[in-house]
Protein backbone atom coordinates (compact mmCIF):
# COMPACT_ATOMS: atom_id res chain seq x y z
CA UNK A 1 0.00 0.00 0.00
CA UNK A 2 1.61 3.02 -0.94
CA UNK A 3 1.90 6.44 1.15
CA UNK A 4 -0.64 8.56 -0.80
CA UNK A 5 -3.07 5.47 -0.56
CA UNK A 6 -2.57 5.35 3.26
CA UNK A 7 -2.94 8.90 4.11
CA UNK A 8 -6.09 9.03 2.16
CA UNK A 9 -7.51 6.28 4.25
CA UNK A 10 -6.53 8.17 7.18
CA UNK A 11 -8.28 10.85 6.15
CA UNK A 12 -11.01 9.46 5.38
CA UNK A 13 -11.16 7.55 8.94
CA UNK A 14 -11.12 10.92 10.40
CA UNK A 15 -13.79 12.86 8.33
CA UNK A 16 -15.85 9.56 9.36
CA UNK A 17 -15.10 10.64 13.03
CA UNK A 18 -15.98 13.93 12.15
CA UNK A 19 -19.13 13.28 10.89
CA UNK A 20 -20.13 11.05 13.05
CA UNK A 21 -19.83 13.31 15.58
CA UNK A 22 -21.35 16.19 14.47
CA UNK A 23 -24.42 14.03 13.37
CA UNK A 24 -24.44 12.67 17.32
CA UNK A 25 -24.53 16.00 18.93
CA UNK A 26 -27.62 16.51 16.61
CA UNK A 27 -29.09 13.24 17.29
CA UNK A 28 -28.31 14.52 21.55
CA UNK A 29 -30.18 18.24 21.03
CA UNK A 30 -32.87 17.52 18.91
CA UNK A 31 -33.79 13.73 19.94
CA UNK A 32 -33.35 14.48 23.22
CA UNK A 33 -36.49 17.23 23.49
CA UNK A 34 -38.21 15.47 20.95
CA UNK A 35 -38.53 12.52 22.59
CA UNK A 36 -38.94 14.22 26.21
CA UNK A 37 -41.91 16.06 24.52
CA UNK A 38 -43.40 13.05 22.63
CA UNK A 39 -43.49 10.91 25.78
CA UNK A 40 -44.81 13.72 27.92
CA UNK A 41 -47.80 14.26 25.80
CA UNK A 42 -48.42 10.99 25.30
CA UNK A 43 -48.36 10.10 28.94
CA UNK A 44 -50.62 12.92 29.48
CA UNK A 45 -53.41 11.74 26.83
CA UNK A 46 -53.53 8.50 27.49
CA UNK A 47 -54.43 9.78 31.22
CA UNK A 48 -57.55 11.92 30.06
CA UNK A 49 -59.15 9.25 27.98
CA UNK A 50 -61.61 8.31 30.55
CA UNK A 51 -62.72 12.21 31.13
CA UNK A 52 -63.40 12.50 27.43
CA UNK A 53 -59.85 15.02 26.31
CA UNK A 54 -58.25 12.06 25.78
CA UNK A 55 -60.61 10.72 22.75
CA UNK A 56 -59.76 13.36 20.91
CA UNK A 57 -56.08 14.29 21.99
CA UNK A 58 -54.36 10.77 21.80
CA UNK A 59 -54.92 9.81 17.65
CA UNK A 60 -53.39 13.63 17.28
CA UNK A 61 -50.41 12.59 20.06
CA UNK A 62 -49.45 9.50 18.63
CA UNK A 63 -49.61 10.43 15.29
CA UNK A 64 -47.11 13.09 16.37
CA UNK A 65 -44.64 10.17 17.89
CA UNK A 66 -44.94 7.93 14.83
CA UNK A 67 -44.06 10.39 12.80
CA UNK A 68 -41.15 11.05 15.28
CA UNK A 69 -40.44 7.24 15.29
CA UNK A 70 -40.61 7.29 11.82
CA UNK A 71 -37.70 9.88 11.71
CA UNK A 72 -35.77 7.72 13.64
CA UNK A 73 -35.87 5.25 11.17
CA UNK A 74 -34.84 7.43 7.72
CA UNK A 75 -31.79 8.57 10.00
CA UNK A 76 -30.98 5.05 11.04
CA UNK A 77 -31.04 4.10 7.56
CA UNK A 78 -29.06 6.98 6.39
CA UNK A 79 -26.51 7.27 8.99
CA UNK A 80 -26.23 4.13 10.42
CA UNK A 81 -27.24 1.69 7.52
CA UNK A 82 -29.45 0.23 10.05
CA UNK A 83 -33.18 -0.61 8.35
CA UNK A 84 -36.01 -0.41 11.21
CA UNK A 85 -39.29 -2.18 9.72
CA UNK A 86 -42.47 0.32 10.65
CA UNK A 87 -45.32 -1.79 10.63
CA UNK A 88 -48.23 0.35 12.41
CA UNK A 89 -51.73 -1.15 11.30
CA UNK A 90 -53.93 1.11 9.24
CA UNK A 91 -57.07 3.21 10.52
CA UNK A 92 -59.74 3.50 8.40
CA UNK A 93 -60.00 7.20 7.00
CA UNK A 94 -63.52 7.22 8.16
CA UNK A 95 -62.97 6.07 12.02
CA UNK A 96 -64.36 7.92 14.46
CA UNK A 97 -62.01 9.39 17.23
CA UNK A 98 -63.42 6.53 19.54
CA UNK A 99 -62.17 3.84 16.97
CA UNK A 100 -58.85 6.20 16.29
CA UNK A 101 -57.69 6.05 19.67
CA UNK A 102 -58.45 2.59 20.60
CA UNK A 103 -57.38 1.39 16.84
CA UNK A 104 -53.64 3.08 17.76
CA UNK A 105 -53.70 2.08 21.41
CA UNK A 106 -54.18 -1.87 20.17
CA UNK A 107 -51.21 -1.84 17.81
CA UNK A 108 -48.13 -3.46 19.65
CA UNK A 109 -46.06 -0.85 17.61
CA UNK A 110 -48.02 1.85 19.59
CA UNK A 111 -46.84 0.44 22.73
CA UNK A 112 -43.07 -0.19 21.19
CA UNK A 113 -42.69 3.61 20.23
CA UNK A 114 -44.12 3.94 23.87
CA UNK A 115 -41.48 1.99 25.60
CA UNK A 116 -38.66 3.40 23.29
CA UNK A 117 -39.02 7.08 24.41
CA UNK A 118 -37.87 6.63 27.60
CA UNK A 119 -34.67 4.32 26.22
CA UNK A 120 -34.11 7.37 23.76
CA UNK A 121 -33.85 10.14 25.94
CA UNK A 122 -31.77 8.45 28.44
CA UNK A 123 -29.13 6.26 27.06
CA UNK A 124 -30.03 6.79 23.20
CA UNK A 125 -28.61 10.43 24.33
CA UNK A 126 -25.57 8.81 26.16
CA UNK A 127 -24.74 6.79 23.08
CA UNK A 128 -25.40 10.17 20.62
CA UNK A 129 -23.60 12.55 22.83
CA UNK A 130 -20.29 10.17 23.19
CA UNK A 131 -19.14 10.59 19.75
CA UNK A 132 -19.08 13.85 19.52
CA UNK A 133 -17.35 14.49 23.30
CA UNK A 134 -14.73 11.94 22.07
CA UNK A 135 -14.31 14.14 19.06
CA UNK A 136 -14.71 17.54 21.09
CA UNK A 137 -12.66 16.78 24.15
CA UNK A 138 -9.60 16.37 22.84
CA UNK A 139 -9.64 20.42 21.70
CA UNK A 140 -9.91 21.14 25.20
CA UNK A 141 -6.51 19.49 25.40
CA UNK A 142 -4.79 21.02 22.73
CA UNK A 143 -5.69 24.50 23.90
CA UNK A 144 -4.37 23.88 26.88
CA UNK A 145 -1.08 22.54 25.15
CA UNK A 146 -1.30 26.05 23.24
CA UNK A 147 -1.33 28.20 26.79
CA UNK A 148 -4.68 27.98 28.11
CA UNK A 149 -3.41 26.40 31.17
CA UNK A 150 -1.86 29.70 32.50
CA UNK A 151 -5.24 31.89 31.90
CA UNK A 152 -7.07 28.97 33.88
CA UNK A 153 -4.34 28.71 36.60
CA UNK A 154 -4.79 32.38 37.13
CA UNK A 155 -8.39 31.92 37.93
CA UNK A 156 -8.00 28.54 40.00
CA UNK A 157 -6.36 27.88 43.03
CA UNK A 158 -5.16 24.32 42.36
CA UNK A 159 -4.22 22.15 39.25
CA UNK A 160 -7.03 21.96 37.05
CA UNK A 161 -7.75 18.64 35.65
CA UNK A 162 -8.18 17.08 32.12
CA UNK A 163 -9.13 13.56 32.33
CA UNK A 164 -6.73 12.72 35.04
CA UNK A 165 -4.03 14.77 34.14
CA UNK A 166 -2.96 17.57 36.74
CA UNK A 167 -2.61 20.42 34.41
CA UNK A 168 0.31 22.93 36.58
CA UNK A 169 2.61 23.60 34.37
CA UNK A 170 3.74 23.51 30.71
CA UNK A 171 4.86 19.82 30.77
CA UNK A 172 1.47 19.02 31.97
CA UNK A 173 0.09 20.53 29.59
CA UNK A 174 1.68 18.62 27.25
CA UNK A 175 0.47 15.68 28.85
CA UNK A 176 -2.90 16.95 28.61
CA UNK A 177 -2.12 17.19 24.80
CA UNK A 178 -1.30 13.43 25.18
CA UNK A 179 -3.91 12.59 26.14
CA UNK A 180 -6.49 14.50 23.79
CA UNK A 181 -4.07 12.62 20.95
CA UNK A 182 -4.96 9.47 22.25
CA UNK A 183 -8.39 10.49 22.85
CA UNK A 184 -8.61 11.18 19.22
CA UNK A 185 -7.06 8.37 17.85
CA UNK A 186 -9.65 6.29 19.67
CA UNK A 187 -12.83 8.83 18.60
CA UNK A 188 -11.23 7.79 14.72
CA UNK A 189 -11.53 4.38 15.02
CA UNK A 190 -14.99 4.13 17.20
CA UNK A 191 -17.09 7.12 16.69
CA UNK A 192 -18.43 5.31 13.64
CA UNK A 193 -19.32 2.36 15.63
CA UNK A 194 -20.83 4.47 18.61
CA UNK A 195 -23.21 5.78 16.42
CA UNK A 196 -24.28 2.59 14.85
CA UNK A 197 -25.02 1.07 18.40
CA UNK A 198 -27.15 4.36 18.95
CA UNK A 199 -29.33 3.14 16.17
CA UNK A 200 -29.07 -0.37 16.54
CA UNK A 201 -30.16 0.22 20.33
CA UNK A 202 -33.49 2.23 18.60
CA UNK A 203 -33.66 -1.09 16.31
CA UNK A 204 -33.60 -3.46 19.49
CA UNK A 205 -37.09 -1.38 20.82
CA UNK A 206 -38.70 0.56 17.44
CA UNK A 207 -38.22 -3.47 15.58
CA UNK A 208 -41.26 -5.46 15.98
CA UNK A 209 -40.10 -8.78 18.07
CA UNK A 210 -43.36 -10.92 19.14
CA UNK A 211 -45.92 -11.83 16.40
CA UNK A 212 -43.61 -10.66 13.73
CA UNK A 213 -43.99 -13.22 11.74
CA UNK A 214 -47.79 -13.56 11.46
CA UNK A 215 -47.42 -9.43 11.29
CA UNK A 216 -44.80 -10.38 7.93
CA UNK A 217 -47.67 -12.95 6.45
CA UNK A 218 -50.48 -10.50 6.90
CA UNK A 219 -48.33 -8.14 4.89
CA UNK A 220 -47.65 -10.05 1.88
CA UNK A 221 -50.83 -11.45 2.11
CA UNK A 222 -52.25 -7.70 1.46
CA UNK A 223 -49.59 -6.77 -0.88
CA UNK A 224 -50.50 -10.59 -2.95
CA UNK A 225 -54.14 -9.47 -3.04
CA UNK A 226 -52.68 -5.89 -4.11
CA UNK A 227 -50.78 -7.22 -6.83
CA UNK A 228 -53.53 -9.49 -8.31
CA UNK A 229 -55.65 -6.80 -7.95
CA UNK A 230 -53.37 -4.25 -9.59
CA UNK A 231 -52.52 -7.01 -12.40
CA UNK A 232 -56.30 -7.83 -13.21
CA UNK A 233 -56.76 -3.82 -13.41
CA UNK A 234 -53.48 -3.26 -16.15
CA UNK A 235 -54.52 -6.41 -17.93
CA UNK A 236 -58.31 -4.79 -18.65
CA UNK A 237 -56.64 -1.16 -19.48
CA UNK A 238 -54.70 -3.25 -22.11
CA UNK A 239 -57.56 -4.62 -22.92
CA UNK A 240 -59.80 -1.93 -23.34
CA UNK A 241 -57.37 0.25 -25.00
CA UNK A 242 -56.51 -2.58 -27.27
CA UNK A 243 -60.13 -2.34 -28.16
CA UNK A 244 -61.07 1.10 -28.18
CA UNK A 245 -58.30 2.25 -30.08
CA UNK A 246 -55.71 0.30 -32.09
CA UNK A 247 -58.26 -2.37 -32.97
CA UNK A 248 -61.25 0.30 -33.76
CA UNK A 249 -58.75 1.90 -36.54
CA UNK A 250 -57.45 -1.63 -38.10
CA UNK A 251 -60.67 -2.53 -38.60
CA UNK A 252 -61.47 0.72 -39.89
CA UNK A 253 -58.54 0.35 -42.08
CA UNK A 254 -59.81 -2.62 -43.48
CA UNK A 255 -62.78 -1.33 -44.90
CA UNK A 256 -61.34 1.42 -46.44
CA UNK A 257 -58.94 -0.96 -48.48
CA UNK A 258 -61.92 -2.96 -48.97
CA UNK A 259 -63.61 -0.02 -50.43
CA UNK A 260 -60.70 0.94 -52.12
CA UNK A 261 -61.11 -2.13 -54.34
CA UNK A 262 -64.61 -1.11 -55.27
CA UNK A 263 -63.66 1.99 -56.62
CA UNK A 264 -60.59 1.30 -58.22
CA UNK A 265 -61.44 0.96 -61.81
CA UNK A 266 -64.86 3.58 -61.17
CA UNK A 267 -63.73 6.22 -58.99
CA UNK A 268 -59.79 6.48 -58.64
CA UNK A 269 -60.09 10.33 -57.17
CA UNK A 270 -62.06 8.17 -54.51
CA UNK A 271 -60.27 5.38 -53.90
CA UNK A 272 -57.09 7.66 -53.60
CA UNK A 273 -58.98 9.71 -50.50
CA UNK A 274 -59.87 6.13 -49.38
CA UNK A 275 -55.91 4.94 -49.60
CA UNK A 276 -54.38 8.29 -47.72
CA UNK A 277 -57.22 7.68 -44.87
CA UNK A 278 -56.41 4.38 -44.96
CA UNK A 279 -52.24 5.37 -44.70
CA UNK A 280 -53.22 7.86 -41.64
CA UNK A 281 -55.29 5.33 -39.63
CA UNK A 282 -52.19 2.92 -40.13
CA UNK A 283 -50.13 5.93 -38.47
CA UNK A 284 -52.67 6.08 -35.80
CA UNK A 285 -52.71 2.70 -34.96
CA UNK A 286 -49.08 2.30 -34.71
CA UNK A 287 -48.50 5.60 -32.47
CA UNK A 288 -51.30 4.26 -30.23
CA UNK A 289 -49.78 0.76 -30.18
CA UNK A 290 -46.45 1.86 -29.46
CA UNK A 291 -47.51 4.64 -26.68
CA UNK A 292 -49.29 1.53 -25.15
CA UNK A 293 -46.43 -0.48 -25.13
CA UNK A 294 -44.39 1.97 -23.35
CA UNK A 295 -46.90 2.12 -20.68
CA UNK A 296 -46.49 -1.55 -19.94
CA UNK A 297 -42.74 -1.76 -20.54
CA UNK A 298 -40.95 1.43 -21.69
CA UNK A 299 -38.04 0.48 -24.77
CA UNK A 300 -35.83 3.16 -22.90
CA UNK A 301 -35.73 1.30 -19.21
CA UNK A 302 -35.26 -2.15 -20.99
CA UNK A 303 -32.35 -0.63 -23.33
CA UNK A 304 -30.95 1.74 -21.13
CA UNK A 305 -32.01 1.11 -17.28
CA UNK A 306 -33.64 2.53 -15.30
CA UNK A 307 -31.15 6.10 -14.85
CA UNK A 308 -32.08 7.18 -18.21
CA UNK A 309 -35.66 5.93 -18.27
CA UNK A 310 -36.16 8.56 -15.51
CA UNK A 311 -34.07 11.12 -17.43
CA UNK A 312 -36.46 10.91 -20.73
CA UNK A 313 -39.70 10.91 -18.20
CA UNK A 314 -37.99 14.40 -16.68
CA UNK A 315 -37.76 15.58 -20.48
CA UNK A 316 -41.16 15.16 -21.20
CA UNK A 317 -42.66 17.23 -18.14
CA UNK A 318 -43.63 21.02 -18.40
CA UNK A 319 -41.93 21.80 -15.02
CA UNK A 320 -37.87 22.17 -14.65
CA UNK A 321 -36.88 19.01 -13.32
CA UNK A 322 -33.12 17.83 -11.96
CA UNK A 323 -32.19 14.19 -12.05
CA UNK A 324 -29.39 12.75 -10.09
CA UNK A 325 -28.63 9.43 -10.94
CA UNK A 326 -25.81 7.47 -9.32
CA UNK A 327 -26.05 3.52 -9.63
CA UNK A 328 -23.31 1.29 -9.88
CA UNK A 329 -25.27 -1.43 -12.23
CA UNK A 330 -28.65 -2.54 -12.63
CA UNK A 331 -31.52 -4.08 -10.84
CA UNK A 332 -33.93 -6.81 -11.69
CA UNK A 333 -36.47 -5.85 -14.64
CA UNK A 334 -39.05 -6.46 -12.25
CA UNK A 335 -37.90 -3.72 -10.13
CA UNK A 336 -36.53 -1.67 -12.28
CA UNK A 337 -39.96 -1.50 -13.64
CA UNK A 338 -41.49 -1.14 -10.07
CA UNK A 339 -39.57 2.29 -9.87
CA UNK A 340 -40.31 3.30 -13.01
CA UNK A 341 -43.86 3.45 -12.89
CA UNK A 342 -43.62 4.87 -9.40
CA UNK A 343 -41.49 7.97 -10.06
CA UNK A 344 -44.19 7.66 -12.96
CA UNK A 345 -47.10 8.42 -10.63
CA UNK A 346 -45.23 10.46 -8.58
CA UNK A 347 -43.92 13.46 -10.95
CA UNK A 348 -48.03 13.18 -12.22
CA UNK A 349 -49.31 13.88 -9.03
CA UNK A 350 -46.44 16.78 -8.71
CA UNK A 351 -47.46 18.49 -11.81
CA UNK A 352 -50.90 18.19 -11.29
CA UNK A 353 -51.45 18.94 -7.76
CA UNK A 354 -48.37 20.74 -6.50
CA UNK A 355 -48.08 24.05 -8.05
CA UNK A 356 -44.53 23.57 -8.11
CA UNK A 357 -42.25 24.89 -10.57
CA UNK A 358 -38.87 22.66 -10.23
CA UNK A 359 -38.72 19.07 -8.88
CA UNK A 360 -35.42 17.33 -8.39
CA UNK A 361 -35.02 13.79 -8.25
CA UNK A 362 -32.37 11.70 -6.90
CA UNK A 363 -31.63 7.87 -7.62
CA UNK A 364 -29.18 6.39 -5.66
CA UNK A 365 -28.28 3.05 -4.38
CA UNK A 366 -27.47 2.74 -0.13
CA UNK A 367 -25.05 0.67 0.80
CA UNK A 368 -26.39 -2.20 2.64
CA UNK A 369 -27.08 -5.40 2.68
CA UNK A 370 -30.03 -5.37 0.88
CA UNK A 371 -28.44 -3.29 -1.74
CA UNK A 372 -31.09 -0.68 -1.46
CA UNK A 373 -32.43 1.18 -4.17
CA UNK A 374 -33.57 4.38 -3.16
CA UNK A 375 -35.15 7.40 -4.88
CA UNK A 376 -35.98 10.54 -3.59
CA UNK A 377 -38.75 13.04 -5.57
CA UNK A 378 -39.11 16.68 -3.98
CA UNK A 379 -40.75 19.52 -5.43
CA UNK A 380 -41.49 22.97 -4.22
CA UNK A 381 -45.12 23.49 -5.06
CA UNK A 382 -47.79 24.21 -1.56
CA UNK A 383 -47.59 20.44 -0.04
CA UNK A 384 -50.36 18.76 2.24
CA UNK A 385 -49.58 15.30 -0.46
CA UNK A 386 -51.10 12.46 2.07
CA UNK A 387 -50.97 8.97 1.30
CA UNK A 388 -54.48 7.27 0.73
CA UNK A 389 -55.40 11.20 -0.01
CA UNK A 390 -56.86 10.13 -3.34
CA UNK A 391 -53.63 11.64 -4.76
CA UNK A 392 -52.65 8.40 -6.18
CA UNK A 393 -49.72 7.35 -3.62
CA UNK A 394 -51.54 4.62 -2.02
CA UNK A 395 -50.95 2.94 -5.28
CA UNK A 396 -47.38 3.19 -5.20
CA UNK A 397 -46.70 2.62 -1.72
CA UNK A 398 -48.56 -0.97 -2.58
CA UNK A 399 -46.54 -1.15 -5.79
CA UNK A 400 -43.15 -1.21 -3.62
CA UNK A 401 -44.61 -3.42 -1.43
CA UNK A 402 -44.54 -6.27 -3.68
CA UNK A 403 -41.01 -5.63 -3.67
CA UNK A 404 -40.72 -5.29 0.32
CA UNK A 405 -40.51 -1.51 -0.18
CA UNK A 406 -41.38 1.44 1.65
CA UNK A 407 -42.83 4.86 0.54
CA UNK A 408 -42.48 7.65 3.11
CA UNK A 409 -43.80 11.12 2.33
CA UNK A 410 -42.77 14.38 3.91
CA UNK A 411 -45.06 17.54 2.93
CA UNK A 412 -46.20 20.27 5.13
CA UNK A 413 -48.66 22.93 4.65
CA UNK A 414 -47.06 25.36 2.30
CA UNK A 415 -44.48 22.87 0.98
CA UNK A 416 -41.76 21.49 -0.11
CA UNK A 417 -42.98 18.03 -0.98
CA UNK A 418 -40.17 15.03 -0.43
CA UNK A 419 -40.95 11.87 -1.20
CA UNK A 420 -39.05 8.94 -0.98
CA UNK A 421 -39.43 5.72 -2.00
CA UNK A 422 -36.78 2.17 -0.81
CA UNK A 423 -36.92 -0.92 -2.54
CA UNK A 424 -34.40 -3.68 -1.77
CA UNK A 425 -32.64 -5.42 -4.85
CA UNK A 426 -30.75 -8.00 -3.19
């Protein structure tokens, strides 16, 4: 290994450190309240439910920690590589708040985001807060190495103390300095780690444990139904645009040409009109044959993957769109095509119900074990996008869920919309 090749591994090690810490000490400030706040609330609501406030408080409270929960898990995904199932049941959009709260206090994952809170803002804050004091620390140190030490013994009676080093004099300072080397040596090699057992300690109580397994059949038994269902629909658009188009003009075709034979040899001016309505309809028929192909299996995504297949989609939209594409091969057709048709109904619903007026999308694959494909859509039009909103994402969050895929979907009142989609390709 040569010297270059070295140093830029050591570099690297360190801007892991880095980062690791600086995303800990934001995990500590924010998670911290958050979770304080989240349980709090909670706690209270669940209290008042047998005066009345609590009917209508709680579906509003622990909507508030799932989505909180469900935070957790794009950061433990991101940062960590650690992939935290969410598998809340669904309440119908036309529950009651009676059926609400009791619907969302019978879900074990309720009662798991319930007993995480307390976990999270007591040692999930140790474990997000060590990082970034094994990173920090060690400046204290080196300033004192630099001449803090005299300013400090000025103010303080005694030796002051880093770590258990005596700071008195300039030699102790330099054993201060030491020791904030070693310090930092050691926040290179595990600051990386700390922060994965943060999340993996979030995994061990967010991660549904009991009844998993009949929790995993009852999902792909929904998303089989799903599929069937969504197959039987495509197969009778086929069908009826087979029908209704294509067909309707072959035949039509037909009996031009067979008219065209009549008046041949009697009418030629006629039988020309005939053969030029007969060339358009064949022009019609293949353009609406061809556009219906691409709606089952675009050309581009089977000749060129599914990168470029998104590219020509952005082309074709009236609103300025970005794409960012960075995949190191391809994924299985069947995927490929799941995607596809996603970002497909996505970048609809964004130019026909956003007001926006740029979208970026990004296509990238995580590294993990599952080899994650994951693509992220976000506009800047007004927001309030909701799945099972009738804006067309329930059908893509069951589309990914053939594949084991998630959707998750991030739009506030007044925007920006960010919606991003996982589907594993291992």
């Amino acid at each position: 290994m040569t010297t270059e090749t070295k140093s830029g591994e050591s570099r690297t090690r360190v801007r892991g450190a880095g980062l690791a810490a600086v995303r800990g000490l934001a995990l500590a400030l924010v998670a911290l309240p958050g979770a304080v706040l989240c349980f709090v609330l909670s706690a209270v609501s669940i209290v008042l439910i047998p005066i009345g406030v609590g009917i209508v408080t709680t579906p509003w409270v622990l909507t508030g920690v799932r989505a909180f929960a469900d935070w957790r898990r794009v950061l433990a995904a991101e940062w960590g590589g650690v992939r935290i199932p969410s598998s809340y049941r669904e309440i119908p959009k036309d529950a009651n708040p009676w059926g609400r709260t009791f619907g969302m206090l019978g879900d074990p994952a309720t009662w798991r985001d319930l007993r995480w809170l307390p976990v999270d803002m007591t040692a999930g804050f140790l474990t997000a807060l060590l990082p970034a004091a094994l990173f920090l620390y060690p400046l204290e140190g080196f300033a004192l190495a630099a001449g803090l030490w005299r300013i400090l013994a000025d103010s303080m009676d005694g030796a002051y103390w880093y770590g258990f080093v005596p700071v008195t004099g300039q030699a102790s300072a330099f054993g201060a300095a030491a020791l904030a080397l070693a310090l930092l040596v050691v926040a290179r090699i595990v600051n990386p780690r700390l922060l994965k057992v943060h999340f993996q300690l979030t995994r061990a109580f967010l991660a549904p444990r009991q009844g998993e397994l009949a929790e995993r059949v009852r999902v792909l038994t929904e998303t089989r139904r799903d599929a069937v269902d969504t197959s039987a629909a495509e197969l009778r658009r086929i069908e009826r645009d087979l029908h209704d188009g294509a067909q309707a003009r072959l035949v039509a075709m037909g009996m031009d040409l067979g008219t065209v034979e009549a008046f041949l040899d009697k009418d030629p001016e006629k039988a020309r009109h005939l053969l030029a309505q007969a060339r358009r309809n064949s022009a019609e028929a293949l353009t609406e044959l061809r556009d219906l192909v691409r709606g089952i299996h675009p050309p581009v995504l089977a000749e060129r993957g599914l990168g470029d297949a998104v590219r020509a989609l952005a082309l074709r939209l009236p609103i300025s769109t970005e794409v960012d594409v960075d995949l190191d091969g391809r994924a299985g057709a069947p995927v490929e095509s799941a995607a596809y048709f996603a970002v497909s109904e996505v970048l609809t619903n964004a130019v026909k119900h956003s007001g926006a007026d740029r979208i970026w999308i990004d296509l990238h694959e995580v590294k993990d074990d599952a080899g994650t494909l994951r693509i992220t859509v976000t506009d800047n039009g007004r927001g309030g996008a909701r799945i099972g909103a009738g804006s067309g994402l329930t059908g893509v969050e069951r589309r990914l869920g053939t594949f084991d895929g998630v959707l998750a979907v991030s739009s506030p009142e007044g925007g920006p919309t960010m919606v991003t989609m996982e589907i594993p390709c291992a």
